[in-house]
Structures are given as C-alpha cells and as structure tokens.
C-alpha atoms as a PDB file:
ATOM      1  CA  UNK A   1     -10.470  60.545  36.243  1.00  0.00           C
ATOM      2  CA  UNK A   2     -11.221  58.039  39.026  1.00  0.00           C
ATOM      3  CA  UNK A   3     -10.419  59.329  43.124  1.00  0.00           C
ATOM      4  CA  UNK A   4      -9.434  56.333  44.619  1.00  0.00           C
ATOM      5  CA  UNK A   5      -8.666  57.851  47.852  1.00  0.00           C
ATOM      6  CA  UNK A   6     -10.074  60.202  49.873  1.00  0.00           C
ATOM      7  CA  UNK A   7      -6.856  61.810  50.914  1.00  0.00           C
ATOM      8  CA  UNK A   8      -6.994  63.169  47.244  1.00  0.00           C
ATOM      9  CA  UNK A   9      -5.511  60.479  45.110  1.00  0.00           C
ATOM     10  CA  UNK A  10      -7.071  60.009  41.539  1.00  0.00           C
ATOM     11  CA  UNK A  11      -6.114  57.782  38.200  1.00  0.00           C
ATOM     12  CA  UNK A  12      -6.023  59.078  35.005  1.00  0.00           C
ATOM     13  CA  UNK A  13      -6.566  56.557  31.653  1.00  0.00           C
ATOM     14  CA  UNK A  14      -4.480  58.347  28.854  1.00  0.00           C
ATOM     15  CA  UNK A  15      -6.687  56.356  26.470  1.00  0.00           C
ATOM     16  CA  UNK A  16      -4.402  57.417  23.555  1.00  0.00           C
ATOM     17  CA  UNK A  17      -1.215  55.728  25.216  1.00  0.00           C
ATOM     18  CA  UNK A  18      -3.587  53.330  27.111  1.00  0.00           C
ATOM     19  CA  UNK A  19      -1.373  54.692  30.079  1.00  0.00           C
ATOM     20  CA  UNK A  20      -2.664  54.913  34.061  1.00  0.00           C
ATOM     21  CA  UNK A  21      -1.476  57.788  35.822  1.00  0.00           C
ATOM     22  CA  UNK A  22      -2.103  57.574  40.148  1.00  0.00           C
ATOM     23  CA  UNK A  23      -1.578  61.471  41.037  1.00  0.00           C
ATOM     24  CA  UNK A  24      -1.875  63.125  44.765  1.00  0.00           C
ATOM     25  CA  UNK A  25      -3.563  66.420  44.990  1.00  0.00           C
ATOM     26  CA  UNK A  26      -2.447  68.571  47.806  1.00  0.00           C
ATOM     27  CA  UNK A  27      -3.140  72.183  48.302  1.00  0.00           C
ATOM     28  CA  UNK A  28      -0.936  74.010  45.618  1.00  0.00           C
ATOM     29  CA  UNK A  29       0.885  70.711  44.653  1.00  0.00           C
ATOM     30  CA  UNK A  30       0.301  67.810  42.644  1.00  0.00           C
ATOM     31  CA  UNK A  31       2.847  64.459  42.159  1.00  0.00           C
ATOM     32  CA  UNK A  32       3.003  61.590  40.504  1.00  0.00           C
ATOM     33  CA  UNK A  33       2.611  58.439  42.400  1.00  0.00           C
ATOM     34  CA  UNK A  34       2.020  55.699  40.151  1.00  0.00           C
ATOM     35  CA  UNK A  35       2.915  55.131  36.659  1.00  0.00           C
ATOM     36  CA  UNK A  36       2.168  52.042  34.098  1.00  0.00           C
ATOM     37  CA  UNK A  37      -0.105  50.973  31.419  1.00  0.00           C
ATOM     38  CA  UNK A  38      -3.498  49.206  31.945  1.00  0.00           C
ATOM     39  CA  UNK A  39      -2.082  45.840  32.165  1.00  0.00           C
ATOM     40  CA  UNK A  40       0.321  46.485  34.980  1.00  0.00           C
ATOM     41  CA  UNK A  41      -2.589  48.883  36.639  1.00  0.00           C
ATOM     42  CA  UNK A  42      -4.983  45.858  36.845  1.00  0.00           C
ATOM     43  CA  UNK A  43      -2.108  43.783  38.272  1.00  0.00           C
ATOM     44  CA  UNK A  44      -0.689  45.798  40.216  1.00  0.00           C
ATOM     45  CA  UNK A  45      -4.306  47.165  42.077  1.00  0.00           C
ATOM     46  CA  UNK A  46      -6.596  44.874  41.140  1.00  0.00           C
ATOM     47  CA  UNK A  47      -9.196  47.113  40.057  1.00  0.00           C
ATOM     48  CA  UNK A  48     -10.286  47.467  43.681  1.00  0.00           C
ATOM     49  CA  UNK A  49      -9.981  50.705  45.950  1.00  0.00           C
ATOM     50  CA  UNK A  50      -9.036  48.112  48.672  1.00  0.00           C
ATOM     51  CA  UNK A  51      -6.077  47.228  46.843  1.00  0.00           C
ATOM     52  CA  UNK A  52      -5.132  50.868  45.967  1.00  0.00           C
ATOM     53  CA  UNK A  53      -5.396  51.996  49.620  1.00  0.00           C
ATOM     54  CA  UNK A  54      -2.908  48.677  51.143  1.00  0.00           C
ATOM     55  CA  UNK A  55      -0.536  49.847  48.420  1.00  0.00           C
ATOM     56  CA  UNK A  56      -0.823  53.762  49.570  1.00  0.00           C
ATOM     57  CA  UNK A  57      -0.396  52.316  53.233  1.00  0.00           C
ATOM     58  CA  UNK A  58       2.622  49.939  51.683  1.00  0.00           C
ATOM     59  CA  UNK A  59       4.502  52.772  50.212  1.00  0.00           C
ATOM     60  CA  UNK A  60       4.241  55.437  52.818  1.00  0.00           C
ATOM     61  CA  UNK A  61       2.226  57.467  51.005  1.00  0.00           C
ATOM     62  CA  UNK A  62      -1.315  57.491  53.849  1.00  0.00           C
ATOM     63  CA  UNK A  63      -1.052  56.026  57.011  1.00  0.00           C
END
C-alpha cells in the first residue's frame, strides 16, 4: 500500500491478480476510485504522484 495523496488516497498491488486498486479513505468510509491492472496503472499515472494528483484534480475527486 502506497498513499499517493495526502487527502487519504492509497494504491493497492493485488500481486496475485497483478491488479492496482486507487481507494479514498474518509472517516468511516472507504471507495474505490481507480481500478486496472499494472499496465494501464503505469499508463494511466505514470508512476509519478504528480500525475496521480492532475488526475484527482481532473476527475473531481480534490480540488
């Protein structure tokens, strides 16, 4: 488990399933953000916090 945003965003690796998981931590309350497998993680976000946070901004999820 990775945060990748200090508004309490982390990534899971499944390692199993080779499957990323973006999840938002909130009080009593977790959700799902992101979805995909490595592959589409690394394109999608580059590997880079940077990235992660323009995409949070992108899809209304920080502001």
């Amino acid at each position: 488990m990775d945060c990748v945003h200090n508004d309490g965003f982390y990534i899971f690796n499944i390692s199993v399933h080779r499957t990323m998981v973006m999840i938002e931590f909130e009080e009593h309350q977790a959700t799902i953000v992101w979805v995909g497998n490595h592959s589409r993680y690394e394109s999608t976000f580059k590997n880079n916090k940077t990235t992660i946070k323009k995409w949070l901004k992108a899809n209304d999820w920080i502001e």
